[in-house]
PDB file of N, CA and C in Angstrom:
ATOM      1  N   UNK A   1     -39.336 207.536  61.047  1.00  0.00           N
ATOM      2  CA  UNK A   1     -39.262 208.821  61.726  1.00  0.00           C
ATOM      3  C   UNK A   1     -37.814 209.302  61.771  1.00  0.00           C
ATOM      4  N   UNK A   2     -37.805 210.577  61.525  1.00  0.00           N
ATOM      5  CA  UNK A   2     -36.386 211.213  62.072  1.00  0.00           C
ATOM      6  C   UNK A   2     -36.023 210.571  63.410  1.00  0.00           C
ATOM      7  N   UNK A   3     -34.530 210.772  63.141  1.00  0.00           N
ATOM      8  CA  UNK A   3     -33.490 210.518  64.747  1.00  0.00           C
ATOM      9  C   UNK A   3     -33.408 211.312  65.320  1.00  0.00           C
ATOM     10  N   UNK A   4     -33.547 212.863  64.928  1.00  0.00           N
ATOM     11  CA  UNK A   4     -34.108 213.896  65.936  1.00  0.00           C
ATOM     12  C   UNK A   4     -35.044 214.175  66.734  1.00  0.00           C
ATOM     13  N   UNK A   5     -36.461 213.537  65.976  1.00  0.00           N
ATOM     14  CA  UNK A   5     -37.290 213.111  66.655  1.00  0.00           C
ATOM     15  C   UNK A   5     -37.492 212.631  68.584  1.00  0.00           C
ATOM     16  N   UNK A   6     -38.109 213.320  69.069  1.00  0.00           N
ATOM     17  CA  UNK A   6     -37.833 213.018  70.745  1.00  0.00           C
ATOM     18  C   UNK A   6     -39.348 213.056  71.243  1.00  0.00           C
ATOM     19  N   UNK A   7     -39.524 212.305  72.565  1.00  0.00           N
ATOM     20  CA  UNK A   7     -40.763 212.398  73.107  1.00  0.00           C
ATOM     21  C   UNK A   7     -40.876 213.905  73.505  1.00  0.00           C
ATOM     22  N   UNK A   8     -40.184 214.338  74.032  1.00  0.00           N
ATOM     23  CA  UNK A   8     -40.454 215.511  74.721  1.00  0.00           C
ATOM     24  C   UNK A   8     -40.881 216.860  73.693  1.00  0.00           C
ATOM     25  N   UNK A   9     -40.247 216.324  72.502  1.00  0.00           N
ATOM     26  CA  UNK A   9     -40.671 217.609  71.447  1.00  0.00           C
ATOM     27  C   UNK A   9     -42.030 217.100  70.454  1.00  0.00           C
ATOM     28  N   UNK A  10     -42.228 215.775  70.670  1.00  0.00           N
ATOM     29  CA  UNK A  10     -43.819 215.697  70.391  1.00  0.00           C
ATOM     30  C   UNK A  10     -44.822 216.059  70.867  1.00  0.00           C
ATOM     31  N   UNK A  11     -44.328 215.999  72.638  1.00  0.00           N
ATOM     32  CA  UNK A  11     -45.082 216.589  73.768  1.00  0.00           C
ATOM     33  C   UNK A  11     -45.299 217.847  73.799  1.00  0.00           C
ATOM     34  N   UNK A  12     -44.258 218.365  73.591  1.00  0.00           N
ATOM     35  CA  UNK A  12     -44.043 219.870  73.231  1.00  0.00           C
ATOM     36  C   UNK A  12     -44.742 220.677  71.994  1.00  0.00           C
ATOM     37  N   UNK A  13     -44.948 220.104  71.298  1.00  0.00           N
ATOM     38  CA  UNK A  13     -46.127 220.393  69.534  1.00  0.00           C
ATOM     39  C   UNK A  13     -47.536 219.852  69.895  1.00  0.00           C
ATOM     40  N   UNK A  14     -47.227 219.055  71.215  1.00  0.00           N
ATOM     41  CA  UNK A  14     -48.842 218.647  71.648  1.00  0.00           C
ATOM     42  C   UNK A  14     -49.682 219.755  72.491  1.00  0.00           C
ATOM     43  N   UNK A  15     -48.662 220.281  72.856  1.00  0.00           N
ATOM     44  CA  UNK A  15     -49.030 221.325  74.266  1.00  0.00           C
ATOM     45  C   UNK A  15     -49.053 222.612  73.482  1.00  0.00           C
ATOM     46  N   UNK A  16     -48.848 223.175  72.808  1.00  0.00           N
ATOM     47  CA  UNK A  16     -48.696 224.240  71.899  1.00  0.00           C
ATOM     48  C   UNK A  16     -50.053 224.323  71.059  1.00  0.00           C
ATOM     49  N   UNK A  17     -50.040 223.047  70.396  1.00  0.00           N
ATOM     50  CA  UNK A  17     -51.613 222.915  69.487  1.00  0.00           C
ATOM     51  C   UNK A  17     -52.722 222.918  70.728  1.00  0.00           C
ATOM     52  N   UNK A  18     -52.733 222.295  71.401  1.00  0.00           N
ATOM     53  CA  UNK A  18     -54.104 222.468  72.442  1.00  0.00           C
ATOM     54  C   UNK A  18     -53.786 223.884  73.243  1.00  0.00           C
ATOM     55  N   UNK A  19     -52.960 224.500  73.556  1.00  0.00           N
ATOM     56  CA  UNK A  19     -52.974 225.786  73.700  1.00  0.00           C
ATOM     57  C   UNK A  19     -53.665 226.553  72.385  1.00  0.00           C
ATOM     58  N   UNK A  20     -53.167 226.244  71.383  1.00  0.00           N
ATOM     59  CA  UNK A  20     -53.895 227.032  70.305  1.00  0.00           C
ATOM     60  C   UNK A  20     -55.277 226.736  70.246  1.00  0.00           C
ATOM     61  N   UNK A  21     -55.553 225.580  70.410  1.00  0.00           N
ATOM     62  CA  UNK A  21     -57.390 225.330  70.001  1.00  0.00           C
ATOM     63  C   UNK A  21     -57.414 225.818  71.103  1.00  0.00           C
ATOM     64  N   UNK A  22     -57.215 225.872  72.233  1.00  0.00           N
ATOM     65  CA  UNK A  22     -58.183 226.520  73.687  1.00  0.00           C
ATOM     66  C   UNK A  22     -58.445 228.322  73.228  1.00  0.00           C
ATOM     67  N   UNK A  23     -57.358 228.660  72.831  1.00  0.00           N
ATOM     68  CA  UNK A  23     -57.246 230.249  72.212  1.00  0.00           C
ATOM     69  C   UNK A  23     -58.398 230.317  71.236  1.00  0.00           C
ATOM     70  N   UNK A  24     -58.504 229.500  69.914  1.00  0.00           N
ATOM     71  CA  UNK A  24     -59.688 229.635  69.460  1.00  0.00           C
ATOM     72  C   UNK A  24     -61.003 229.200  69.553  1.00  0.00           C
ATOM     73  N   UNK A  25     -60.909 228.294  70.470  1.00  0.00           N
ATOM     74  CA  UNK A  25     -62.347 228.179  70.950  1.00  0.00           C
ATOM     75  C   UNK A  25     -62.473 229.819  72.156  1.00  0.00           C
ATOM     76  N   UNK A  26     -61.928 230.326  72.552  1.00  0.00           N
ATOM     77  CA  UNK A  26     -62.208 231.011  73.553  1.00  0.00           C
ATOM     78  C   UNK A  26     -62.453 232.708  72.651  1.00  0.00           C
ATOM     79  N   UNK A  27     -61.539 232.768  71.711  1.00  0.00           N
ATOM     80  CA  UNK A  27     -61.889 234.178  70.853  1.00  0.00           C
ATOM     81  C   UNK A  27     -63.150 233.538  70.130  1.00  0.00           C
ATOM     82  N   UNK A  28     -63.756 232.503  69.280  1.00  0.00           N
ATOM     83  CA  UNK A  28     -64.722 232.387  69.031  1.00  0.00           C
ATOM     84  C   UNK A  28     -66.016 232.656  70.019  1.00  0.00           C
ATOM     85  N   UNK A  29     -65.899 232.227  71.082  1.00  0.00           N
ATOM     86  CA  UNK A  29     -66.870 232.491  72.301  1.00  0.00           C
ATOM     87  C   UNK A  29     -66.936 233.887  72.438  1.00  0.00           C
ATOM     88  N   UNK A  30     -65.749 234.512  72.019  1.00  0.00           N
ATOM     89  CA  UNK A  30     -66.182 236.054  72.055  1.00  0.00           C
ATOM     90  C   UNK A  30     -66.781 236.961  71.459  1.00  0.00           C
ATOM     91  N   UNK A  31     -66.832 236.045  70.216  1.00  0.00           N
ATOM     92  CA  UNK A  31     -67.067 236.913  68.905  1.00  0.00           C
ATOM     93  C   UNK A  31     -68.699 236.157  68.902  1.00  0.00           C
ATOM     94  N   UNK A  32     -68.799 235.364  69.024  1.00  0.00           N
ATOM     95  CA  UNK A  32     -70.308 234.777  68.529  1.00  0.00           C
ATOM     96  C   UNK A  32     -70.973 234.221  70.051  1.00  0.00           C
ATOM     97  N   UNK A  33     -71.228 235.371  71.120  1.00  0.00           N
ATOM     98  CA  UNK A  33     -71.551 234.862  72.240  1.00  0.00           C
ATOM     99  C   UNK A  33     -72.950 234.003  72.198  1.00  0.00           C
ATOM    100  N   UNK A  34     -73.995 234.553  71.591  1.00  0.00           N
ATOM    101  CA  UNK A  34     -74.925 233.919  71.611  1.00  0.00           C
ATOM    102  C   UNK A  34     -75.408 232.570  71.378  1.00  0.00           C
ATOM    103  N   UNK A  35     -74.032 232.159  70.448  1.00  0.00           N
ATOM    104  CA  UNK A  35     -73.915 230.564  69.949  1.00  0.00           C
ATOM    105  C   UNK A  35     -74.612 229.627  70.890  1.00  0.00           C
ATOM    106  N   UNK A  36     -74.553 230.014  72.038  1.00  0.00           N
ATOM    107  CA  UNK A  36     -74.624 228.980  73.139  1.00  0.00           C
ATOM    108  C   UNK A  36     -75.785 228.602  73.591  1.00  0.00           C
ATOM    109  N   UNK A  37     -77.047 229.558  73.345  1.00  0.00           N
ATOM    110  CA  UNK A  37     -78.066 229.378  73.424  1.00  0.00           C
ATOM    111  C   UNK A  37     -79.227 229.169  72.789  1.00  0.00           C
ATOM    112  N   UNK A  38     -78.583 228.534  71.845  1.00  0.00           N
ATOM    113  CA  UNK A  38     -79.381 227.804  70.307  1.00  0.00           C
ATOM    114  C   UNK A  38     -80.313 227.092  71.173  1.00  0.00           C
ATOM    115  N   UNK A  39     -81.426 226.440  70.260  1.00  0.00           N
ATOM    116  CA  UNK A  39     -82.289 225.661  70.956  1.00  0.00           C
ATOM    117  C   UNK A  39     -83.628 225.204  69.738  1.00  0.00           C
TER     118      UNK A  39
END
């Protein structure tokens, strides 16, 4: 690994990507509401 490399900026690319999937799971829910009631 790089020596630049730091916990806090892995943490930081961790928190960013699950911000992003929460964003697209949540515009998907918008766009395809009915998804949810498959059966």
């Amino acid at each position: 690994m790089a020596d630049s490399l730091t916990w806090s900026g892995i943490a930081g690319v961790g928190i960013l990507a699950g911000i992003g999937f929460t964003v697209a799971l949540f515009i998907s829910g918008l766009v395809f509401p009915e998804m949810g009631n498959c059966s």
